[in-house]
N, C-alpha and C. Protein backbone atom coordinates (compact mmCIF):
# COMPACT_ATOMS: atom_id res chain seq x y z
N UNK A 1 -27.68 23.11 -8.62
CA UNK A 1 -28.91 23.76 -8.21
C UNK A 1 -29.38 23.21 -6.86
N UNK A 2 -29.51 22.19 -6.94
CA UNK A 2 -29.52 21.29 -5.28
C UNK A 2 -28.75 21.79 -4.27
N UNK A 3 -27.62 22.35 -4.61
CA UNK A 3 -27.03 22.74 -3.39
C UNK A 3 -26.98 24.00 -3.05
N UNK A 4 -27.58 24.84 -3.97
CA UNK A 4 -27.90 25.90 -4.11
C UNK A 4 -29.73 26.29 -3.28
N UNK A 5 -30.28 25.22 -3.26
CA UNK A 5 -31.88 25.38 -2.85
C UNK A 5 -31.37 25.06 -1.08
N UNK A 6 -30.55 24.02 -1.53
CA UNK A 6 -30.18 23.30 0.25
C UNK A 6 -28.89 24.36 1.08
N UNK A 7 -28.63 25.42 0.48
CA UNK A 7 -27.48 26.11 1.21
C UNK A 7 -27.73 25.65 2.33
N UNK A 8 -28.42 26.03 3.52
CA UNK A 8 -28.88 25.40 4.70
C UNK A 8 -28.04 24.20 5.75
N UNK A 9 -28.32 23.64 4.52
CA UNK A 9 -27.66 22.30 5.16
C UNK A 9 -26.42 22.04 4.82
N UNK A 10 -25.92 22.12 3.21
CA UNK A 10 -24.80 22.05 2.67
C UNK A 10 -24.01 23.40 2.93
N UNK A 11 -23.68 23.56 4.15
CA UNK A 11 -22.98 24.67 4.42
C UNK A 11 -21.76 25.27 4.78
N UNK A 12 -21.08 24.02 4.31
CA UNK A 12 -19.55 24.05 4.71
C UNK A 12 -19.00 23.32 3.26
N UNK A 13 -17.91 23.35 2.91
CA UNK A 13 -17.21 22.63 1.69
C UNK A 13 -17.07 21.02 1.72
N UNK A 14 -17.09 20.72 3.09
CA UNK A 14 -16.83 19.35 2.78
C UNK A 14 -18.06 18.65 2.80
N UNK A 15 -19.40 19.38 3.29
CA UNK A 15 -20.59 18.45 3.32
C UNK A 15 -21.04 18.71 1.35
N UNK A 16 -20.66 19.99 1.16
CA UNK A 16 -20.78 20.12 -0.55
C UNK A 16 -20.26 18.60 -1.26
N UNK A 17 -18.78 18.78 -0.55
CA UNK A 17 -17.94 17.75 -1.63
C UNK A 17 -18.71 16.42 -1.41
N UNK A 18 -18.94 16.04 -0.11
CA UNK A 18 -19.41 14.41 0.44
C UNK A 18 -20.96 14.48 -0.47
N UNK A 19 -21.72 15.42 -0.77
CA UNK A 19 -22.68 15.24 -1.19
C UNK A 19 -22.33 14.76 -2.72
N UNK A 20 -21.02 15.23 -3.37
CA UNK A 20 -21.26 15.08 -4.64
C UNK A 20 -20.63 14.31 -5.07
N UNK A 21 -19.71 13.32 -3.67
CA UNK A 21 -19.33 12.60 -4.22
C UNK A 21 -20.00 10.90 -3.98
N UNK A 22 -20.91 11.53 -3.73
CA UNK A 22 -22.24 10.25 -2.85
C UNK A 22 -22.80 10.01 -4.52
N UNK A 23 -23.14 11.20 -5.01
CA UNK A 23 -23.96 10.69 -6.39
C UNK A 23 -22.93 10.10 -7.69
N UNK A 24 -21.50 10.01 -7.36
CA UNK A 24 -20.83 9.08 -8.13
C UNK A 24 -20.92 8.07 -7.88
N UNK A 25 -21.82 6.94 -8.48
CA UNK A 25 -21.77 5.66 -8.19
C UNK A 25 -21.59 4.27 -9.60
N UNK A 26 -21.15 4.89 -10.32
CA UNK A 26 -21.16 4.40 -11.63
C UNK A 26 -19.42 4.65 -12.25
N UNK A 27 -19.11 3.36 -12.93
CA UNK A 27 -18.67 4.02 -14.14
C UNK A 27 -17.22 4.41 -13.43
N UNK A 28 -16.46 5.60 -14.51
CA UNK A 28 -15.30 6.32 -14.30
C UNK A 28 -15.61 7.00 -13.22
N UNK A 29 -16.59 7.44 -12.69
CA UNK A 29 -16.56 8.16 -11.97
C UNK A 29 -16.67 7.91 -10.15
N UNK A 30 -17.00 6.76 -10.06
CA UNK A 30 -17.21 5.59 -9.03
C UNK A 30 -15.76 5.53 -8.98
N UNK A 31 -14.88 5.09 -9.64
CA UNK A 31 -13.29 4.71 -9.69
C UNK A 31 -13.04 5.86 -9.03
N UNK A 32 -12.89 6.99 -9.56
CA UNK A 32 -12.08 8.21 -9.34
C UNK A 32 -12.51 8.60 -7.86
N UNK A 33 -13.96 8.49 -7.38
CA UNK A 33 -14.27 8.73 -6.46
C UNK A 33 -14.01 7.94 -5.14
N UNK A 34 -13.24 6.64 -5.40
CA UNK A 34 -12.87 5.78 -4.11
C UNK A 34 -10.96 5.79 -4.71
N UNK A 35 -10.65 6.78 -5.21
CA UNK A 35 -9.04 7.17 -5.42
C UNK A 35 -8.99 8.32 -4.37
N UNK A 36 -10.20 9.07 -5.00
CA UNK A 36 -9.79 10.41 -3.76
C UNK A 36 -10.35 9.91 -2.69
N UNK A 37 -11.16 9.47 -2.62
CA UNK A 37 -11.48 8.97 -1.27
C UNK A 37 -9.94 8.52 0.10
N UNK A 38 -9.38 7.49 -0.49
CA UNK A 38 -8.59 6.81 -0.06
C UNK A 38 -7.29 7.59 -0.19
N UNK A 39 -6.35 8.24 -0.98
CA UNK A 39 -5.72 9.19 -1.18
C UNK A 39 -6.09 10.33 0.33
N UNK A 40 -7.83 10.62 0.16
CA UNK A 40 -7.68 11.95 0.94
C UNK A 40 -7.81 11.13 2.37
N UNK A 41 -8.24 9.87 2.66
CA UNK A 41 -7.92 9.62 4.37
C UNK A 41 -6.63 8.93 4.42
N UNK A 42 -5.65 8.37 3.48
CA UNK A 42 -4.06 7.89 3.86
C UNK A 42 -3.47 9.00 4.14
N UNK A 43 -3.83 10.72 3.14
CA UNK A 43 -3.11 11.58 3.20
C UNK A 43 -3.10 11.93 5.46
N UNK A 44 -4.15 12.24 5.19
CA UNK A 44 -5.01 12.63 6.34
C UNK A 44 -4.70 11.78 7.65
N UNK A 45 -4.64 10.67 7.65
CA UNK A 45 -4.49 9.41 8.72
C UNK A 45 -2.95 9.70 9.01
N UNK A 46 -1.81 9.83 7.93
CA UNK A 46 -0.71 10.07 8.45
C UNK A 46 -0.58 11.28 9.03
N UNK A 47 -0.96 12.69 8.23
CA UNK A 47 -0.56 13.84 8.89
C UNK A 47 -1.46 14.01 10.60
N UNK A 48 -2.61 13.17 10.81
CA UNK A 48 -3.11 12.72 11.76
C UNK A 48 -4.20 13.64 11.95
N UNK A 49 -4.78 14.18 10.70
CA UNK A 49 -5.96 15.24 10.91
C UNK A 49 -7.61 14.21 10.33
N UNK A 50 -8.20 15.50 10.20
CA UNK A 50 -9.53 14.66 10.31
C UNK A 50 -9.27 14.91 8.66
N UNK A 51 -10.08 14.06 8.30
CA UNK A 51 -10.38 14.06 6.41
C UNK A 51 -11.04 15.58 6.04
N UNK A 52 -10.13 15.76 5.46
CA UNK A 52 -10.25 17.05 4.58
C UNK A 52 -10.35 16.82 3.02
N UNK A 53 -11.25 16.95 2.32
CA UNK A 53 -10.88 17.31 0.94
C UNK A 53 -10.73 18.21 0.57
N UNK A 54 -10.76 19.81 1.00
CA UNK A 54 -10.04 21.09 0.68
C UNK A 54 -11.21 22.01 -0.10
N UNK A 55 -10.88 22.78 -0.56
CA UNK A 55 -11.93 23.62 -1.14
C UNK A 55 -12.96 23.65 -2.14
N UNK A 56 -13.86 23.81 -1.94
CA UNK A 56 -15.46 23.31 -3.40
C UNK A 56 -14.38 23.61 -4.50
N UNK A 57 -13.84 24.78 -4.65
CA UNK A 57 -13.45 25.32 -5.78
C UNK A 57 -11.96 24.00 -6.29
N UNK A 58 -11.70 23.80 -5.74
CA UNK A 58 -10.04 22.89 -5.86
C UNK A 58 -10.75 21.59 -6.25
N UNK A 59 -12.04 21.54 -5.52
CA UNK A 59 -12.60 19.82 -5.94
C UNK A 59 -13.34 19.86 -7.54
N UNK A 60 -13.82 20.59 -7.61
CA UNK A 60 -14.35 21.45 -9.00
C UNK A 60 -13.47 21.00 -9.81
N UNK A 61 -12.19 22.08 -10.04
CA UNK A 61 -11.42 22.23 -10.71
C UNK A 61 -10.68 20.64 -10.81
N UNK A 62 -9.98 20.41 -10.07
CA UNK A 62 -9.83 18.84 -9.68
C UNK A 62 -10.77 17.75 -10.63
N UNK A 63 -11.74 17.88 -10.51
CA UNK A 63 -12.85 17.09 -10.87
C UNK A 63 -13.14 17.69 -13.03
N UNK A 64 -13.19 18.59 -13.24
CA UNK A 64 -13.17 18.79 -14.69
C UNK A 64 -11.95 18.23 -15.14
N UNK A 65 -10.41 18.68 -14.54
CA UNK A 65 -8.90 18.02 -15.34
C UNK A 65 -9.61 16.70 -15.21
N UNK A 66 -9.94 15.36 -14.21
CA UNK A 66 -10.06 14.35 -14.40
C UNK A 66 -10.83 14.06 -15.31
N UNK A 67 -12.03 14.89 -15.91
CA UNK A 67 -13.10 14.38 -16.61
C UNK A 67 -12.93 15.55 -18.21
N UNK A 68 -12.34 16.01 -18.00
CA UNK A 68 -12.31 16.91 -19.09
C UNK A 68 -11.74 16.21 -20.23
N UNK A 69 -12.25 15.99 -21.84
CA UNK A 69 -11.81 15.37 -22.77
C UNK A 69 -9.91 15.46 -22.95
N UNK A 70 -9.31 14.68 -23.59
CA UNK A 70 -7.65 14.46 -23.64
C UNK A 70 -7.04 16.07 -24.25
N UNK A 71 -8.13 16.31 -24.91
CA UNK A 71 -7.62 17.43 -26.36
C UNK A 71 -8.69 18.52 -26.23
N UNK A 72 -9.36 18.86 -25.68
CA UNK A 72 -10.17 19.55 -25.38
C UNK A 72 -9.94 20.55 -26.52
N UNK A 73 -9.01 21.48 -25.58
CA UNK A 73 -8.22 23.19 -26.19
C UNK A 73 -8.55 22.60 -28.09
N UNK A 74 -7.61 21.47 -27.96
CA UNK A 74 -7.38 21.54 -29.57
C UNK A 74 -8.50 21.03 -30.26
N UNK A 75 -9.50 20.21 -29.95
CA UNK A 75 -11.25 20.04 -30.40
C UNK A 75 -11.64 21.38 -30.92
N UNK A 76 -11.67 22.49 -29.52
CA UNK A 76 -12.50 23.56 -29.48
C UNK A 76 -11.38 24.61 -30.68
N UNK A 77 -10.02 24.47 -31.07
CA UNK A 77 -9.51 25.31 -32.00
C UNK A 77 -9.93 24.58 -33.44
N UNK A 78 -9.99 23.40 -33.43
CA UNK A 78 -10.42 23.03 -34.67
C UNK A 78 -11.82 23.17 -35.14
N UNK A 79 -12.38 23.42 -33.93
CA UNK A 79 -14.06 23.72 -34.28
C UNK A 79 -13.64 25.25 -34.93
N UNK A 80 -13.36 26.40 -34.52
CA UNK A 80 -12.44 27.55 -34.69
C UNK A 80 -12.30 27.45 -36.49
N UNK A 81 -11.76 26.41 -36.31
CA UNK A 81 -10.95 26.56 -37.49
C UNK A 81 -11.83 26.67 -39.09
N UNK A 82 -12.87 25.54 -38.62
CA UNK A 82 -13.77 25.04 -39.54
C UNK A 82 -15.37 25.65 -39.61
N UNK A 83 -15.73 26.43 -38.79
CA UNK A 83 -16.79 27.63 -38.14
C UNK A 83 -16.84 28.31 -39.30
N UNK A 84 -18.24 28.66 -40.12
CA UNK A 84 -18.61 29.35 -41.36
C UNK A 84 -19.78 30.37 -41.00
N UNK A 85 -19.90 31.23 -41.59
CA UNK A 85 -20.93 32.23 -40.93
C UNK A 85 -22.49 31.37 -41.29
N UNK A 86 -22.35 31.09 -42.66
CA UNK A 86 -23.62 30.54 -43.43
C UNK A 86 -24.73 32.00 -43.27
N UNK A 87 -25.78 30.87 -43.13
CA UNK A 87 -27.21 31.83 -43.29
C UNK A 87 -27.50 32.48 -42.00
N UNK A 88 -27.02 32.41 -40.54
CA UNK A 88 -26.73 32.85 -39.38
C UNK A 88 -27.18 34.82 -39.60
N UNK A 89 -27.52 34.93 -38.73
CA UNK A 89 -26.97 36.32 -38.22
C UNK A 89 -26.00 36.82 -37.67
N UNK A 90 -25.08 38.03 -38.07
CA UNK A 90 -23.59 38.26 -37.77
C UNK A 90 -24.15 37.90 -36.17
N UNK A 91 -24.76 38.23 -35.37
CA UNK A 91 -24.26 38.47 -34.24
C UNK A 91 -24.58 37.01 -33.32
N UNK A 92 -25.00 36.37 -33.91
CA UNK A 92 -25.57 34.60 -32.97
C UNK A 92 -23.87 34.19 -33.81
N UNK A 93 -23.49 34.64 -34.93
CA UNK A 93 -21.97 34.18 -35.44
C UNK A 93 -20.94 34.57 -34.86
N UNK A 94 -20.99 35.35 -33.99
CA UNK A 94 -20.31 36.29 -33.35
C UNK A 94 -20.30 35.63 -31.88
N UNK A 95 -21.34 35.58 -31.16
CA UNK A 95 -21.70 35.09 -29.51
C UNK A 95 -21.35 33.79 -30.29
N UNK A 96 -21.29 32.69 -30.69
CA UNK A 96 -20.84 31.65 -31.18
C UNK A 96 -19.49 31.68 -31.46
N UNK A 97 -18.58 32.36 -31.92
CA UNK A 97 -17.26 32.36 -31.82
C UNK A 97 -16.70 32.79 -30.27
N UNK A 98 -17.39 33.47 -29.85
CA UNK A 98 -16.44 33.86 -28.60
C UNK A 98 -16.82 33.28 -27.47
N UNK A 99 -17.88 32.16 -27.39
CA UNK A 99 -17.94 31.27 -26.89
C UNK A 99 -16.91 30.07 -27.15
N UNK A 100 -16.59 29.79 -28.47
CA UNK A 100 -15.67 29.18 -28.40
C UNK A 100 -14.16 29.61 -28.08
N UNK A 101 -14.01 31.21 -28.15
CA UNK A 101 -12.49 31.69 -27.94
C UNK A 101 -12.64 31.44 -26.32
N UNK A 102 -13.71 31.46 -25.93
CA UNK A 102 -13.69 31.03 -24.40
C UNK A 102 -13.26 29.82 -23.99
N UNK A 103 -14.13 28.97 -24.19
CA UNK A 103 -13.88 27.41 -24.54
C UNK A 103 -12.37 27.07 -24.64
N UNK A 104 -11.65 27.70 -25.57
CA UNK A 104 -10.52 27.42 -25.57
C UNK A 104 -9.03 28.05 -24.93
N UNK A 105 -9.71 28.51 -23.88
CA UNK A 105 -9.04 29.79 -23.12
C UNK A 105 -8.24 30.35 -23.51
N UNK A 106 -8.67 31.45 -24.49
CA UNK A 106 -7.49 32.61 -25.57
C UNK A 106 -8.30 33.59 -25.06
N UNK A 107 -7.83 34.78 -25.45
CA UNK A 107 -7.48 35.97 -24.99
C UNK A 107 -8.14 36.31 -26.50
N UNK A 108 -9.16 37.88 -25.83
CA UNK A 108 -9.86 38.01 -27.23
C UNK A 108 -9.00 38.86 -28.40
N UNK A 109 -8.06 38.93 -27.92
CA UNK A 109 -6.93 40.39 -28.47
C UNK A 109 -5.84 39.35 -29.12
N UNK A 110 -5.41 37.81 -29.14
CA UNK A 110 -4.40 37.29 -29.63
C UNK A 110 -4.61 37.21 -30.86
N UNK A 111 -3.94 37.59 -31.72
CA UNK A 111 -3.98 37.28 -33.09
C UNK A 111 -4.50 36.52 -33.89
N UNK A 112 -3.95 35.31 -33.32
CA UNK A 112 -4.69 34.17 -34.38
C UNK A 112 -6.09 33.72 -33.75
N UNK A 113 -6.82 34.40 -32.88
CA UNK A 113 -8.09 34.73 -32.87
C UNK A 113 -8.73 35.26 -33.68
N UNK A 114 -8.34 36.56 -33.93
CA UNK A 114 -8.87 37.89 -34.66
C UNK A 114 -8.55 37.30 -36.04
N UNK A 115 -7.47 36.24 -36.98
CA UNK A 115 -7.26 35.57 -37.80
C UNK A 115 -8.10 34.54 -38.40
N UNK A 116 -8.66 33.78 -37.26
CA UNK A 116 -9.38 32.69 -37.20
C UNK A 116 -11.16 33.45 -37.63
N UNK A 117 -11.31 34.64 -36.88
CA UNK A 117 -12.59 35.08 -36.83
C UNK A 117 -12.70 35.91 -38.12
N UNK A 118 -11.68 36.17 -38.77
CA UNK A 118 -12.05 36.40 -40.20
C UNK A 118 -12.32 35.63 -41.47
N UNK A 119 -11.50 34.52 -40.99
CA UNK A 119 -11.64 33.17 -41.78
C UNK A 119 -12.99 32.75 -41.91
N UNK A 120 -13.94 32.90 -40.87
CA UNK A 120 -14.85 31.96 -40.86
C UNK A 120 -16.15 33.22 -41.23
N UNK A 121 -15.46 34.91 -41.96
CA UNK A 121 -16.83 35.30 -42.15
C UNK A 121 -16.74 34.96 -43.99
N UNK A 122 -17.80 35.39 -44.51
CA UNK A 122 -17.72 35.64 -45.84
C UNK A 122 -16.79 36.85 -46.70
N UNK A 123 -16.21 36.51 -48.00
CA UNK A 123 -15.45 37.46 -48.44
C UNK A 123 -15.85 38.87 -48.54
N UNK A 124 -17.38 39.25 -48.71
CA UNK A 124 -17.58 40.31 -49.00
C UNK A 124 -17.52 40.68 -47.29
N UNK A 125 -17.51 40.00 -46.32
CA UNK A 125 -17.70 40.75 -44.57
C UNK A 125 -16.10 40.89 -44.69
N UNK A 126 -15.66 40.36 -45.26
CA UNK A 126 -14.29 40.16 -44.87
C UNK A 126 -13.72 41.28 -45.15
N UNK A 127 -14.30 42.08 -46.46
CA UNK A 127 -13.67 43.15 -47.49
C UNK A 127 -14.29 44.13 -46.11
């Protein structure tokens, strides 16, 4: 949202990235952030250009694989797995499953989706 109010100033990709990687100062994320750091000016110092870290979108993406749980996919299928309609309304049971078929990047048409999402209604929804 910050960089979204500040377009202005943050107006190129790499003042985005330097901004966000200023507020890592802790932790795993302090580490990771003086890897790319150093990675992106050895890369840079040899090919003899100025420091580039490359696109918001690549640092993004980049930045979730590093921080994204080991098992993610398979967390979010076992949540899948174990998901009951209960006292819910079909349709908050519904935006709740396909949030998770999201989550676990499947395709709403694969089978053991449409398998999984019957499992978890009641027998008489099921009939």
């Amino acid at each position: 949202m910050y960089l979204l109010i500040n377009a202005e100033m943050y107006d190129t990709d790499l003042k985005k990235i330097a901004f966000m990687l200023s507020l890592m100062e802790e932790g795993d994320a302090a580490s990771w952030k003086q890897q790319l750091i150093e990675e992106t000016f050895n890369r840079t110092i040899l090919a003899g250009t100025d420091p580039n870290f490359g696109t918001i979108g690549n640092f993004i993406g980049t930045l979730k694989d590093a921080f994204e749980p080991y098992n993610s996919k398979g967390n979010t299928l076992e949540e899948m797995k174990v998901l009951r309609i209960g006292d819910i309304p079909i349709d908050k049971h519904i935006a709740k499953y396909k949030m998770l078929v999201t989550k676990a990047k499947l395709k709403d048409d694969n089978p053991i989706v449409i398998d999984l999402f019957q499992e978890t209604l009641s027998m008489s929804l099921q009939r």
